[in-house]
PDB file of N, CA and C in Angstrom:
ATOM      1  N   UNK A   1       4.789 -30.494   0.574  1.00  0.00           N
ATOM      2  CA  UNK A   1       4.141 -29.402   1.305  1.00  0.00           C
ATOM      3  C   UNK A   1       4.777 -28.084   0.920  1.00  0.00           C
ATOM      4  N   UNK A   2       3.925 -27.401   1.043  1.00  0.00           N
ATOM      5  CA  UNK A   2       4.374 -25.441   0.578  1.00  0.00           C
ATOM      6  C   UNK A   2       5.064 -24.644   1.858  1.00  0.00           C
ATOM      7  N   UNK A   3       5.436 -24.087   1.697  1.00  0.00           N
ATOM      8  CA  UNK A   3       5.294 -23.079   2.671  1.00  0.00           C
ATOM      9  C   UNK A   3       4.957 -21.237   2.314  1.00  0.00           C
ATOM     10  N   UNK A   4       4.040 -21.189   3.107  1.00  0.00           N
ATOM     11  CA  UNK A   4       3.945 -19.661   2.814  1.00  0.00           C
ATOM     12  C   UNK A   4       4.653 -18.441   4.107  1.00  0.00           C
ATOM     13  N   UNK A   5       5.182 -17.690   3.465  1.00  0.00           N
ATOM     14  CA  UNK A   5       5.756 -16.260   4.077  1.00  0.00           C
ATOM     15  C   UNK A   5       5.522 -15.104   3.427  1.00  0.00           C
ATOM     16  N   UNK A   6       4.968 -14.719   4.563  1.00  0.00           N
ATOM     17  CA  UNK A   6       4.503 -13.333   4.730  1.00  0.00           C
ATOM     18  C   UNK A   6       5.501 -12.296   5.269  1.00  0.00           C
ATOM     19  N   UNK A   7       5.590 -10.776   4.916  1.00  0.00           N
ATOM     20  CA  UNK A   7       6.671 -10.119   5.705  1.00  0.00           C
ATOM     21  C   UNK A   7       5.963  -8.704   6.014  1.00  0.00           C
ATOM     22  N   UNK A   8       5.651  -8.149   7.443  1.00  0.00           N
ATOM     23  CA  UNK A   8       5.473  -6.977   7.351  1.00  0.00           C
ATOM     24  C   UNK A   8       6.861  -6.554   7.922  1.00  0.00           C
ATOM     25  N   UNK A   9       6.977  -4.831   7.881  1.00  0.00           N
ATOM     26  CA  UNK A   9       7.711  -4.474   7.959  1.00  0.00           C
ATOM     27  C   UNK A   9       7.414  -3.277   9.089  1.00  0.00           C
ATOM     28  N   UNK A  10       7.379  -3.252  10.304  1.00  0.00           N
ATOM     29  CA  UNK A  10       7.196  -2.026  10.860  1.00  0.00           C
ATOM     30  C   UNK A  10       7.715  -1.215  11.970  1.00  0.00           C
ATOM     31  N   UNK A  11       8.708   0.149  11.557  1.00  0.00           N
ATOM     32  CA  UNK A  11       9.213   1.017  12.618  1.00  0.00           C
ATOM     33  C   UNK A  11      10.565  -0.367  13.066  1.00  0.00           C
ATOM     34  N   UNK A  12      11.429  -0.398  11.962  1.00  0.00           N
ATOM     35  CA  UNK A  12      12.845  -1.300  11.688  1.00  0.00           C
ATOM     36  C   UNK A  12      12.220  -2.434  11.792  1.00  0.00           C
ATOM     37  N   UNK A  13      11.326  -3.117  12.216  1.00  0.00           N
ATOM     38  CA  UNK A  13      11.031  -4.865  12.886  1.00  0.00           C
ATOM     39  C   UNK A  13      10.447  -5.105  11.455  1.00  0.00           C
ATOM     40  N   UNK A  14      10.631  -6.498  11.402  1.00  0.00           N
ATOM     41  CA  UNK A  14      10.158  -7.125  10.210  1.00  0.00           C
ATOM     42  C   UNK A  14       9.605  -8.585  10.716  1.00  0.00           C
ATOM     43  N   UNK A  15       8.488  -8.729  10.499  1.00  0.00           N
ATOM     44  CA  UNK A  15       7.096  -9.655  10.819  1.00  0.00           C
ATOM     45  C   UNK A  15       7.406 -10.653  10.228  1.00  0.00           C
ATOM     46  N   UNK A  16       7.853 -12.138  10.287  1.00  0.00           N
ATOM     47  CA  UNK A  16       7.569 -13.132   8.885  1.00  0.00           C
ATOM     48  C   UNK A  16       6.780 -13.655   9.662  1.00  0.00           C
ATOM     49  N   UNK A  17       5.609 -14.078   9.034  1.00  0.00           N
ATOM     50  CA  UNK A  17       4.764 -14.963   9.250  1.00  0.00           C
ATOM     51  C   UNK A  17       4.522 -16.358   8.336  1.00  0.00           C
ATOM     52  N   UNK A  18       5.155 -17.722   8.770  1.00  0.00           N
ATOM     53  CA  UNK A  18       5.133 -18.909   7.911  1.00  0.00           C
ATOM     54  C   UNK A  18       4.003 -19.725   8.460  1.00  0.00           C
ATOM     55  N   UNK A  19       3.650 -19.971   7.052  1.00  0.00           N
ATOM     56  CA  UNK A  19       2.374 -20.894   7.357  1.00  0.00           C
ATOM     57  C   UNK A  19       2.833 -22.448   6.538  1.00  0.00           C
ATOM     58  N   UNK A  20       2.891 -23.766   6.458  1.00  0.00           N
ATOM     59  CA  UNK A  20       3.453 -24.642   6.383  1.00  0.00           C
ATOM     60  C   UNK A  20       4.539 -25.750   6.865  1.00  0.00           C
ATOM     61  N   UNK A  21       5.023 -26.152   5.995  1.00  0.00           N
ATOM     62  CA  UNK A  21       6.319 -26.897   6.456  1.00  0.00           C
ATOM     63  C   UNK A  21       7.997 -26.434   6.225  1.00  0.00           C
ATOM     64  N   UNK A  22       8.335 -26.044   6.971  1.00  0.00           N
ATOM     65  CA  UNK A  22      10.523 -25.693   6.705  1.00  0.00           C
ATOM     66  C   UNK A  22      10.555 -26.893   7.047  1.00  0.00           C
ATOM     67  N   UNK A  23      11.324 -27.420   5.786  1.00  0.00           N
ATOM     68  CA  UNK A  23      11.946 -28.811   5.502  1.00  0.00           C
ATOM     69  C   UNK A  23      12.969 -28.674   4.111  1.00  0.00           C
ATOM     70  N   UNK A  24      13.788 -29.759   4.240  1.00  0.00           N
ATOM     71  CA  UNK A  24      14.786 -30.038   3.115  1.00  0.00           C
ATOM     72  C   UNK A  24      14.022 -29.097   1.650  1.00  0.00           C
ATOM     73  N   UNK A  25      13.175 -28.845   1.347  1.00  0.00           N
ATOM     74  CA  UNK A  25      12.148 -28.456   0.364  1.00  0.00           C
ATOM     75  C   UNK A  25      12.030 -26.677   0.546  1.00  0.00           C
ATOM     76  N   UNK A  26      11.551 -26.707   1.373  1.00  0.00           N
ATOM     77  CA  UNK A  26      11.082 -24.980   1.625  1.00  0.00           C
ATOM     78  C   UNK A  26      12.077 -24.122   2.255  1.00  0.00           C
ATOM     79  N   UNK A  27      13.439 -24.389   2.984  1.00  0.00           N
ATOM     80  CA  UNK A  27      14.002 -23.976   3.808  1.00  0.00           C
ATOM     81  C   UNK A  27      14.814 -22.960   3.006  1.00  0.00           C
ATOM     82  N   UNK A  28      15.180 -22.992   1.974  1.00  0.00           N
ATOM     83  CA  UNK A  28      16.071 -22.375   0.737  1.00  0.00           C
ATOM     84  C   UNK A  28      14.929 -21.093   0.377  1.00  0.00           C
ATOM     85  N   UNK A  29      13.824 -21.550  -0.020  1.00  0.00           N
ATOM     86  CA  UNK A  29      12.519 -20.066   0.490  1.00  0.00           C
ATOM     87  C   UNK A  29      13.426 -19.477   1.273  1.00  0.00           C
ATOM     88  N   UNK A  30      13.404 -20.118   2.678  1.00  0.00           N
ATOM     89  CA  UNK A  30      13.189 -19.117   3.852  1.00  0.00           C
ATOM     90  C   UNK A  30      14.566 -18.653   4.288  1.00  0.00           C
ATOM     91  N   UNK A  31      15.503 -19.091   3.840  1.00  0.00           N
ATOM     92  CA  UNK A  31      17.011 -18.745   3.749  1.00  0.00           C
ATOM     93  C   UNK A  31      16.938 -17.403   2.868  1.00  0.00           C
ATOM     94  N   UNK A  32      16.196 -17.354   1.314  1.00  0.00           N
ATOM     95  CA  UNK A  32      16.071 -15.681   1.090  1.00  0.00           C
ATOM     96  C   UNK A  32      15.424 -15.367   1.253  1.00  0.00           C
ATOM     97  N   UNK A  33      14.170 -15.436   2.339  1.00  0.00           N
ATOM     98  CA  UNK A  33      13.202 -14.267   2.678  1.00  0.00           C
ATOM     99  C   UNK A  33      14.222 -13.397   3.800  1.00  0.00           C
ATOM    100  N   UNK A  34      14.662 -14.190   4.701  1.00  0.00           N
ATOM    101  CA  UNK A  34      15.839 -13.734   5.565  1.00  0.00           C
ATOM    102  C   UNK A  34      16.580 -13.086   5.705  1.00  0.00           C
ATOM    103  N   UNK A  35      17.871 -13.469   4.359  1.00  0.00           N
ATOM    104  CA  UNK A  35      18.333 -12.977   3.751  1.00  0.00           C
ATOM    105  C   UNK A  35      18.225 -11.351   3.169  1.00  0.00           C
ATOM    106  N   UNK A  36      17.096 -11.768   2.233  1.00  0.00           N
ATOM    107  CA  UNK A  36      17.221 -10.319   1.880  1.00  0.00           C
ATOM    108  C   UNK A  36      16.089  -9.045   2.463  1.00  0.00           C
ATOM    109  N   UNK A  37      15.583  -9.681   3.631  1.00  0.00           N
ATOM    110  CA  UNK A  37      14.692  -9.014   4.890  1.00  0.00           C
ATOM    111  C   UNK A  37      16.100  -8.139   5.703  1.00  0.00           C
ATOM    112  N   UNK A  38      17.279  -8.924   5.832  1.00  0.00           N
ATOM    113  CA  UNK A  38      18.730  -8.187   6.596  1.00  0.00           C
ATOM    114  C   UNK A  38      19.462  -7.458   5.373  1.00  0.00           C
ATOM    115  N   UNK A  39      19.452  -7.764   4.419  1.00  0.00           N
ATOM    116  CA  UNK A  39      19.977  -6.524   3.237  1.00  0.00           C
ATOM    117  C   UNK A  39      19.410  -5.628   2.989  1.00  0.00           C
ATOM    118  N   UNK A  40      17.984  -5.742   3.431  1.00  0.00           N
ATOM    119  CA  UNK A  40      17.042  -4.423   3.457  1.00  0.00           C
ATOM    120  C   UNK A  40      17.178  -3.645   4.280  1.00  0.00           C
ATOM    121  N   UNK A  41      17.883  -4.107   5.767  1.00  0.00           N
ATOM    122  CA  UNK A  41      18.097  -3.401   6.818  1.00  0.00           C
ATOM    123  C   UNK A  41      17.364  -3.674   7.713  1.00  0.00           C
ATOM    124  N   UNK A  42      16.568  -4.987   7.612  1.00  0.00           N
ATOM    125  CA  UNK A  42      15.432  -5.326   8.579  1.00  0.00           C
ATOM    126  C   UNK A  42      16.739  -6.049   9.841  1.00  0.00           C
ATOM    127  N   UNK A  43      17.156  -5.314  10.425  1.00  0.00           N
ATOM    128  CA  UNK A  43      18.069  -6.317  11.652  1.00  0.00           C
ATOM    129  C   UNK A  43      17.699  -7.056  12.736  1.00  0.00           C
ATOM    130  N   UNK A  44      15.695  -6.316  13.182  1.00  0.00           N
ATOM    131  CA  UNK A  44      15.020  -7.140  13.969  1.00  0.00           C
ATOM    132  C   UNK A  44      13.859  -7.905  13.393  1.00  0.00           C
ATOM    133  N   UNK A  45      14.416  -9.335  13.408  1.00  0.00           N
ATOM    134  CA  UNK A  45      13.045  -9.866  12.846  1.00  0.00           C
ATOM    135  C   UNK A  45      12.747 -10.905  14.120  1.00  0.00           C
ATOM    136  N   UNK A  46      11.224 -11.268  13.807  1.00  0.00           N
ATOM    137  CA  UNK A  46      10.035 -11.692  14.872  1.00  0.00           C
ATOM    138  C   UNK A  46       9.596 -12.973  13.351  1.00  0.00           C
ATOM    139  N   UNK A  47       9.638 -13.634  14.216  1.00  0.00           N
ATOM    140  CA  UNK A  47       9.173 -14.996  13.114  1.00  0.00           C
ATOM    141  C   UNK A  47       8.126 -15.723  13.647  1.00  0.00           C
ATOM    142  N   UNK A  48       7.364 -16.061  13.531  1.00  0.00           N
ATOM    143  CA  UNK A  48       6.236 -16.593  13.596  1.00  0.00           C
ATOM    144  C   UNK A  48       5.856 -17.908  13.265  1.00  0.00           C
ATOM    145  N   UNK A  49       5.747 -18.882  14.080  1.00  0.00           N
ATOM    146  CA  UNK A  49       5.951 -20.630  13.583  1.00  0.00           C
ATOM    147  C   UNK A  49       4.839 -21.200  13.708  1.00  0.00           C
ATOM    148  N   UNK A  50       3.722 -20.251  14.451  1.00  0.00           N
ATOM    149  CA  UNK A  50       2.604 -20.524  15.158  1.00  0.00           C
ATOM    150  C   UNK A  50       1.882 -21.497  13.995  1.00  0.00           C
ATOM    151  N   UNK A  51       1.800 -20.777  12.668  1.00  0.00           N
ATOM    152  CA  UNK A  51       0.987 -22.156  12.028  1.00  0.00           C
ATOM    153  C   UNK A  51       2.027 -22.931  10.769  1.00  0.00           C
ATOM    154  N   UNK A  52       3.057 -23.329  11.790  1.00  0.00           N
ATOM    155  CA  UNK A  52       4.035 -24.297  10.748  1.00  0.00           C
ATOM    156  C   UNK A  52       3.819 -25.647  11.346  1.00  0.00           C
ATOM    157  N   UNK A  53       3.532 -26.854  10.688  1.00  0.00           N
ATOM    158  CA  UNK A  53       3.479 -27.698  10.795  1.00  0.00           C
ATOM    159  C   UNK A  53       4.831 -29.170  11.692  1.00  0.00           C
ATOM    160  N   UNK A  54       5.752 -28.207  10.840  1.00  0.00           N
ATOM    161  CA  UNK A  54       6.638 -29.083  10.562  1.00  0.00           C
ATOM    162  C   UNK A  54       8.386 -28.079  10.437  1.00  0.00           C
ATOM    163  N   UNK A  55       9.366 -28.731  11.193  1.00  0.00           N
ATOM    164  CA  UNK A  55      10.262 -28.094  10.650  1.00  0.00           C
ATOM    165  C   UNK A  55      11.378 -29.121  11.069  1.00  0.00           C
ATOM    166  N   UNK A  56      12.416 -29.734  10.285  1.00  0.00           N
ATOM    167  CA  UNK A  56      13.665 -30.349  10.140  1.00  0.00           C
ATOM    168  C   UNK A  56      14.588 -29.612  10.151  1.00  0.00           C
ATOM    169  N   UNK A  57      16.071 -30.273  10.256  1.00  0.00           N
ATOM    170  CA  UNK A  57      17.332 -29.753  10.559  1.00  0.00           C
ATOM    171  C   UNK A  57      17.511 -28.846   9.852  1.00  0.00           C
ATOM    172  N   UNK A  58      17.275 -28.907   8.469  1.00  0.00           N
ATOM    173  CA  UNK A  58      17.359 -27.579   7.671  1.00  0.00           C
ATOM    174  C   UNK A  58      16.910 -26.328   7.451  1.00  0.00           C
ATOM    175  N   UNK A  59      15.830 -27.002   7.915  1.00  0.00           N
ATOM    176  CA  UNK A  59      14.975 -25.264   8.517  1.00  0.00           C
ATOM    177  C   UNK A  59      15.452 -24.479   9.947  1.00  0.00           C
ATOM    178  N   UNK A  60      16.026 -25.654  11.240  1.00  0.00           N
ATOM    179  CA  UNK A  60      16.757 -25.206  11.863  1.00  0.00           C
ATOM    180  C   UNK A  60      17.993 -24.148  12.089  1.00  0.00           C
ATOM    181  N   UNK A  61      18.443 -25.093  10.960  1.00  0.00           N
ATOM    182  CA  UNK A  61      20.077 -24.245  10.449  1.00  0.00           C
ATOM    183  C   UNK A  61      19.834 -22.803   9.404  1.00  0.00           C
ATOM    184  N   UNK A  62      18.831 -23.033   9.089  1.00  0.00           N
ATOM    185  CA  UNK A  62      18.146 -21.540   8.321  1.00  0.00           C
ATOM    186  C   UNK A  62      18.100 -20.749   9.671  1.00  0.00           C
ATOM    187  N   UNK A  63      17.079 -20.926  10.428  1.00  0.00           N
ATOM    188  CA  UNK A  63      17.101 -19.959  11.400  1.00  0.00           C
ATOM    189  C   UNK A  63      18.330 -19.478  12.125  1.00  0.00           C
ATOM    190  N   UNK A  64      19.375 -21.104  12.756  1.00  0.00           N
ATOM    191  CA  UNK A  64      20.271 -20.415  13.261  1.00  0.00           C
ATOM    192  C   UNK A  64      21.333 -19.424  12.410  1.00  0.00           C
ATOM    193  N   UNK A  65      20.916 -19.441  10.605  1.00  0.00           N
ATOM    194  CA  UNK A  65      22.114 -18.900   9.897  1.00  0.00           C
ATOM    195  C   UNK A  65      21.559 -16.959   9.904  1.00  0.00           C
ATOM    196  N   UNK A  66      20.551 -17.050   9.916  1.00  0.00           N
ATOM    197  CA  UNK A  66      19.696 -15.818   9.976  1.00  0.00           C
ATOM    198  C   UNK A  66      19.947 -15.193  11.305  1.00  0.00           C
ATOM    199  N   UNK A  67      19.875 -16.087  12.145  1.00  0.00           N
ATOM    200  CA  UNK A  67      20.084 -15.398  13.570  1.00  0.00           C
ATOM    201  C   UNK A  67      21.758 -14.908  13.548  1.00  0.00           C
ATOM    202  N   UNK A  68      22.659 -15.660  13.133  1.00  0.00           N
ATOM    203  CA  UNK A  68      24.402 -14.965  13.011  1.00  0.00           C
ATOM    204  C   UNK A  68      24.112 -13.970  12.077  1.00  0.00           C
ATOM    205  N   UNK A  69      23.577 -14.340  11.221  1.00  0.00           N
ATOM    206  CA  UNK A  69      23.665 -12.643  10.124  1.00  0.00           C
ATOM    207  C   UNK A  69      22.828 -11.539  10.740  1.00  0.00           C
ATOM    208  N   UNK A  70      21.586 -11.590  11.211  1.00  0.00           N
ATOM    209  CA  UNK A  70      21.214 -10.562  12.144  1.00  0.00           C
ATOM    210  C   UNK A  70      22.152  -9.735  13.338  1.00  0.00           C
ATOM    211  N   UNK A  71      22.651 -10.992  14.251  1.00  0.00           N
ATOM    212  CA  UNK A  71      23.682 -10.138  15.449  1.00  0.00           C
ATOM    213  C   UNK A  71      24.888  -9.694  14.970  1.00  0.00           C
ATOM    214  N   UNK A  72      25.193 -10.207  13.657  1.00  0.00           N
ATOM    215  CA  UNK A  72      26.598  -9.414  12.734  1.00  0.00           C
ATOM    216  C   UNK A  72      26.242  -7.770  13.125  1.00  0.00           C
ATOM    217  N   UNK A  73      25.015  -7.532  12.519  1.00  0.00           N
ATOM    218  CA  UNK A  73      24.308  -6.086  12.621  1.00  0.00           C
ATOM    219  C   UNK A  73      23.723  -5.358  13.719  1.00  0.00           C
ATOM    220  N   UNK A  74      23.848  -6.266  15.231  1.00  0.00           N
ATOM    221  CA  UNK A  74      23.423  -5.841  16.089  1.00  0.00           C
ATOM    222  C   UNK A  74      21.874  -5.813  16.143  1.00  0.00           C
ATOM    223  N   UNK A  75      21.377  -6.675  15.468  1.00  0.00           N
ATOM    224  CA  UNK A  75      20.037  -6.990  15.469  1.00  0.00           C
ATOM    225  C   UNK A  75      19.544  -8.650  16.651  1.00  0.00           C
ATOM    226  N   UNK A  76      18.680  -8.466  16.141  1.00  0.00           N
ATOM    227  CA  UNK A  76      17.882 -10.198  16.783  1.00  0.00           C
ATOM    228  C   UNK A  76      16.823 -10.678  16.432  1.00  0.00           C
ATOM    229  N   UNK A  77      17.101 -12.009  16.609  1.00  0.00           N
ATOM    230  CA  UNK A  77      16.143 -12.793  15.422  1.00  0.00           C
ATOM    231  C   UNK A  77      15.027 -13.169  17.033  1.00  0.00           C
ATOM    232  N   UNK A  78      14.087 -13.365  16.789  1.00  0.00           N
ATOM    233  CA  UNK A  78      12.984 -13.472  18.090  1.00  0.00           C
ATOM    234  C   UNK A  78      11.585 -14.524  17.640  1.00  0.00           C
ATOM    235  N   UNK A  79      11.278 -15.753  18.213  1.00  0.00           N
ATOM    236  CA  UNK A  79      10.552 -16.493  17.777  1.00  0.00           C
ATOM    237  C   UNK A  79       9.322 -16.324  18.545  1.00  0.00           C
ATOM    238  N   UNK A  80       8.211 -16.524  17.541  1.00  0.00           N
ATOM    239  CA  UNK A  80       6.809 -16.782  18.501  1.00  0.00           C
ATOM    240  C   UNK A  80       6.538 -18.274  17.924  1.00  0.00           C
ATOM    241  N   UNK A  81       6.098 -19.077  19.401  1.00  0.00           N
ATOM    242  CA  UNK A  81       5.753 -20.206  19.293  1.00  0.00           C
ATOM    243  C   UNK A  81       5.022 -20.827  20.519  1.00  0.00           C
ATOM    244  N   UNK A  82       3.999 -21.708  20.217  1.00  0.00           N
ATOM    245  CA  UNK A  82       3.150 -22.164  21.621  1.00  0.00           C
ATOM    246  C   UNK A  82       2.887 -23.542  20.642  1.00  0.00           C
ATOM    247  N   UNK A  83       3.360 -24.052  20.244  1.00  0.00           N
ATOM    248  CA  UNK A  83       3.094 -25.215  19.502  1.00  0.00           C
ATOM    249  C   UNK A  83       4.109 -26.553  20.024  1.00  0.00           C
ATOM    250  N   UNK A  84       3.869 -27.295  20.921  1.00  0.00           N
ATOM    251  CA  UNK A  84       4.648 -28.278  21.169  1.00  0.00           C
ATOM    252  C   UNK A  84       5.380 -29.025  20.701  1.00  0.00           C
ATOM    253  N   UNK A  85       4.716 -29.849  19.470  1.00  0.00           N
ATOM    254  CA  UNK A  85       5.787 -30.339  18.822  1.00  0.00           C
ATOM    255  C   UNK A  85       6.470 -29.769  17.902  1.00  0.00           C
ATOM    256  N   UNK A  86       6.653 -28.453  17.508  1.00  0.00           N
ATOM    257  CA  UNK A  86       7.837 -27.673  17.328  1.00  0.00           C
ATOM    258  C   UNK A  86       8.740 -27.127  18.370  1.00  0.00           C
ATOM    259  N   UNK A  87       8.081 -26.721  19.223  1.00  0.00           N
ATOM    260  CA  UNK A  87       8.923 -26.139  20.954  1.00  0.00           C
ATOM    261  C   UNK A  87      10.000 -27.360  20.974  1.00  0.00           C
ATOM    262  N   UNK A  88       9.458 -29.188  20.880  1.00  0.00           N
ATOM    263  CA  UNK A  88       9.934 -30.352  21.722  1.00  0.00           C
ATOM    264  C   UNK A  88      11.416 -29.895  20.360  1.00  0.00           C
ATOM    265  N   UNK A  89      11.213 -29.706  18.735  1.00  0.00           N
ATOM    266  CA  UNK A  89      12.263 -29.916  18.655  1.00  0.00           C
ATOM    267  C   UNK A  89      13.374 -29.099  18.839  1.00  0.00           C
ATOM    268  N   UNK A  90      13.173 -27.618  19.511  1.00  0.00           N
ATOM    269  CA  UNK A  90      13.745 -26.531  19.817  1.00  0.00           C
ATOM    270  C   UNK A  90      14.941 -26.989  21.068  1.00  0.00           C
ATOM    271  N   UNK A  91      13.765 -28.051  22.007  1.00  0.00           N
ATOM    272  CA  UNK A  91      14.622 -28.331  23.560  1.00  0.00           C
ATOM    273  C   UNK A  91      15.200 -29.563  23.155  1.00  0.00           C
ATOM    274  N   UNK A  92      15.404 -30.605  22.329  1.00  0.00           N
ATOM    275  CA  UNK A  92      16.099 -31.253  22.183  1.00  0.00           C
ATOM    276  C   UNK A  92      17.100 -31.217  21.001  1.00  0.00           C
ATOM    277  N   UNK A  93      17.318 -30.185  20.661  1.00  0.00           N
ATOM    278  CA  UNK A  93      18.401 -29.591  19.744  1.00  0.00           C
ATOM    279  C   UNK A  93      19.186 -28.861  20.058  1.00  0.00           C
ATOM    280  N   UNK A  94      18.743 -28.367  21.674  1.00  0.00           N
ATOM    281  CA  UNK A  94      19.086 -26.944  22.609  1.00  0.00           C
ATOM    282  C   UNK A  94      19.764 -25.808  22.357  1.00  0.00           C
ATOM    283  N   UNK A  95      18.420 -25.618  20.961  1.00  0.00           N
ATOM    284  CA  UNK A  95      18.130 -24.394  20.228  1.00  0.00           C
ATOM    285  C   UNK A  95      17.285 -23.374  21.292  1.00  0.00           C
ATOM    286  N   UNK A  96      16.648 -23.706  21.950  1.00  0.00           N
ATOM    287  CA  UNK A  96      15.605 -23.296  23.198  1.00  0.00           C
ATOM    288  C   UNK A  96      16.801 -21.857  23.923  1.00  0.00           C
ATOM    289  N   UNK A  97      17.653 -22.393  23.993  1.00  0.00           N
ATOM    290  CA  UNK A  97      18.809 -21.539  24.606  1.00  0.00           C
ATOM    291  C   UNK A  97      19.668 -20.529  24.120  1.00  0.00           C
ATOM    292  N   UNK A  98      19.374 -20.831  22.253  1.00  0.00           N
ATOM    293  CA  UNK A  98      19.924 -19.936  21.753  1.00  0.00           C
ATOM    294  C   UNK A  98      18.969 -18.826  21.197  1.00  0.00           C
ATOM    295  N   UNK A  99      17.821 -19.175  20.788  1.00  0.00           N
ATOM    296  CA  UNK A  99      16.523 -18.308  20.435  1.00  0.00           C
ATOM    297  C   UNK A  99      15.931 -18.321  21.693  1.00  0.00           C
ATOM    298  N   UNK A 100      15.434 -16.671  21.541  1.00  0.00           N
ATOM    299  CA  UNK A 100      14.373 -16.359  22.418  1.00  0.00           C
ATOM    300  C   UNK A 100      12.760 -16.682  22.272  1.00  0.00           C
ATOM    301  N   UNK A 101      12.209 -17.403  22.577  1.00  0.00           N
ATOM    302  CA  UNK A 101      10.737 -17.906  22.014  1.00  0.00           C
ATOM    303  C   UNK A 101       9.478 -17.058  22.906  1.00  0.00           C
ATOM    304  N   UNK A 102       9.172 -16.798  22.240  1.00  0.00           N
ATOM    305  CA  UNK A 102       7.510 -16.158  23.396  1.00  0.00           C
ATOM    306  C   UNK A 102       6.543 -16.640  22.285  1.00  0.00           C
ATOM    307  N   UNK A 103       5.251 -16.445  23.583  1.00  0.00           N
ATOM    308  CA  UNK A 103       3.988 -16.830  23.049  1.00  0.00           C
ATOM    309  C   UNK A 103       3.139 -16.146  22.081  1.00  0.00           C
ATOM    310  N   UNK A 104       3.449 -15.037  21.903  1.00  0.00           N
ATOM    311  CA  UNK A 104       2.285 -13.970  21.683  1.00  0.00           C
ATOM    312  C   UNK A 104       3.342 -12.925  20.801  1.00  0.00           C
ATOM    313  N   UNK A 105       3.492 -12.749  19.894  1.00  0.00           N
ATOM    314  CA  UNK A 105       3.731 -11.476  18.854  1.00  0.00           C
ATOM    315  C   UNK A 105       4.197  -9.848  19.752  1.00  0.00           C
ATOM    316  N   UNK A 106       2.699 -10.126  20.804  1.00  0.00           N
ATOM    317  CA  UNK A 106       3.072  -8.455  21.223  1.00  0.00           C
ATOM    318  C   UNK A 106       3.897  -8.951  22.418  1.00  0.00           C
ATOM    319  N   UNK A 107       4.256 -10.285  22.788  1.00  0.00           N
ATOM    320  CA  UNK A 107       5.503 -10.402  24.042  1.00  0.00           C
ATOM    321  C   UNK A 107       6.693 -10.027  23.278  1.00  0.00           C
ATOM    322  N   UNK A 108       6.937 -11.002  21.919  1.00  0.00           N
ATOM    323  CA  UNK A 108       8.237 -10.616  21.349  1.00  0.00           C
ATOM    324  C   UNK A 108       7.953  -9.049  20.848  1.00  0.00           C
ATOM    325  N   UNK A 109       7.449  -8.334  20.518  1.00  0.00           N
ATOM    326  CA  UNK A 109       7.840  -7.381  19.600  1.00  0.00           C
ATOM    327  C   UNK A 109       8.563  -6.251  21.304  1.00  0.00           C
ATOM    328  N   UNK A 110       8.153  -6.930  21.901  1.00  0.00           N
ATOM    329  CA  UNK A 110       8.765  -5.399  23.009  1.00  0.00           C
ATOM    330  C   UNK A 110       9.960  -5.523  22.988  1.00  0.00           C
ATOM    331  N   UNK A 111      10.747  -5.068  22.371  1.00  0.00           N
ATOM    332  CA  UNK A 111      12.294  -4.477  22.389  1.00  0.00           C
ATOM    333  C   UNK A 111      13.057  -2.897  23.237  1.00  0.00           C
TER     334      UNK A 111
END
């Protein structure tokens, strides 16, 4: 499986929008979209899981590595998600507690 990412960029916030699977495969993608989205100076990013299929430990640990390099900078990493069986693996990883998740794009973008 692929994954696609998208990035807008607007007024400091930076948009990724993934469409696919973060897995052992794609997660290294999304480790430098991340990456170099926070060397750009993007310190608030809004991620978007809404049409990801699928995501394993490694795509996990992508996010949580993105989320320490963001608050290095006083930024925050902010998830949109309404998809259950991605949410279920958020609360039994009790990742749920460390990311902030909302439903809707314009809930997370209010900073």
């Amino acid at each position: 499986m692929e994954l696609d990412i998208s990035t807008v960029r607007e007024d400091g916030v930076c948009r990724m929008i993934l469409k696919g699977e973060v897995d052992v495969y794609t997660s290294p993608q999304l480790k430098q979209e991340l990456v170099d989205a926070v060397e750009d100076g993007c310190v608030n990013l809004l991620i978007d899981l809404e049409q990801v299929g699928f995501i394993d430990s490694s795509g996990l640990g992508v996010l949580v590595s993105g989320l320490r390099r963001v608050k290095e900078r006083s930024g925050t990493l902010r998830l949109v998600c309404t998809k259950e069986n991605i949410l279920k693996i958020f609360r039994i990883t009790g990742l749920e507690k460390v990311f902030p998740v909302f439903s809707t794009m314009e809930e997370a973008s209010d900073f």
